[in-house]
Protein backbone atom coordinates (compact mmCIF):
# COMPACT_ATOMS: atom_id res chain seq x y z
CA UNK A 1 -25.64 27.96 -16.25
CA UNK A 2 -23.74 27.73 -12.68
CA UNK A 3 -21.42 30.13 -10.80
CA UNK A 4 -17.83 30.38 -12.40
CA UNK A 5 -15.20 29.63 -9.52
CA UNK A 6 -12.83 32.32 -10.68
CA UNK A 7 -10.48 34.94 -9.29
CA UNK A 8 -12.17 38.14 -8.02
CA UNK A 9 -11.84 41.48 -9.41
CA UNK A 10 -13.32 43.57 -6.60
CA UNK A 11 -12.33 41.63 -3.52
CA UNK A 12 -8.77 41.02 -3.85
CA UNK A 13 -5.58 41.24 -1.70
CA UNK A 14 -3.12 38.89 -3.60
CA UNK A 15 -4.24 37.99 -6.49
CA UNK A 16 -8.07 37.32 -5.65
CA UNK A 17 -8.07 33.47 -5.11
CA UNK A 18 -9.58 33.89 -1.62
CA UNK A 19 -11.95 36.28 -2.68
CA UNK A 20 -13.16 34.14 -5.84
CA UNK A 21 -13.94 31.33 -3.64
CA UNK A 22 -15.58 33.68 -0.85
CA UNK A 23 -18.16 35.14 -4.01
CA UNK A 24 -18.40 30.95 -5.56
CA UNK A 25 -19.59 29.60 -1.88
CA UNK A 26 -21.58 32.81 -1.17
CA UNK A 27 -19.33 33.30 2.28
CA UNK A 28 -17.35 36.90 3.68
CA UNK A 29 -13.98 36.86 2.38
CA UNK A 30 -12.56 37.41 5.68
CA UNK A 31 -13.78 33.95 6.53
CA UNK A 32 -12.11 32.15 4.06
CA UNK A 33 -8.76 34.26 4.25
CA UNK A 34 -8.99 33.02 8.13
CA UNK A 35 -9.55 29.76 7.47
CA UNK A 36 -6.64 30.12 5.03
CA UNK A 37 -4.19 31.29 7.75
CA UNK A 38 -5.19 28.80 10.29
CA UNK A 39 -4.86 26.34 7.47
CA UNK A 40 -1.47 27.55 6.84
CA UNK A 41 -0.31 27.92 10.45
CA UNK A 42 -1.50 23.91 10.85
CA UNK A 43 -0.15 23.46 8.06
CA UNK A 44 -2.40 21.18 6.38
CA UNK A 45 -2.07 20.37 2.91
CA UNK A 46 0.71 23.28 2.35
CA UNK A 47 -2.31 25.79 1.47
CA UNK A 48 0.34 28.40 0.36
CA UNK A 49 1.37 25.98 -2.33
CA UNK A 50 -2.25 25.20 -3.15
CA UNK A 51 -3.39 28.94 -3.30
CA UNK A 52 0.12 30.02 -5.99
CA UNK A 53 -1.05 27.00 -7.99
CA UNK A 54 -4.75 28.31 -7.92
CA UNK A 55 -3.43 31.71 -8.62
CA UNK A 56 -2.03 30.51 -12.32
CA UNK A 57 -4.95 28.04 -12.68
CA UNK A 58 -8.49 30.54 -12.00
CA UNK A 59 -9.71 32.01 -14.64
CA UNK A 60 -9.62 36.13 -14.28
């Protein structure tokens, strides 16, 4: 069977939705909270509305 996307337990400084994704696409964490930021400042997408909606939908 594949890798789970799913919240991370260890690697977490919100509710673990950037670290999840970090440990599902094998990347640092940092990278993807920066790209999350940068995402946000651009505002692309409204990531902070994608991320709270993540946050109720990834499994623990």
């Amino acid at each position: 069977m594949g890798a789970r996307l799913s919240k991370s337990r260890t690697d977490k400084m919100i509710a673990g939705v950037c670290g999840g994704i970090a440990e599902y696409l094998g990347w640092d964490p940092t990278i993807v909270r920066i790209i999350f930021v940068v995402l946000t400042i651009m505002g692309w997408g409204s990531p902070v509305l994608l991320y709270f909606i993540l946050a109720l939908v990834m499994p623990d």
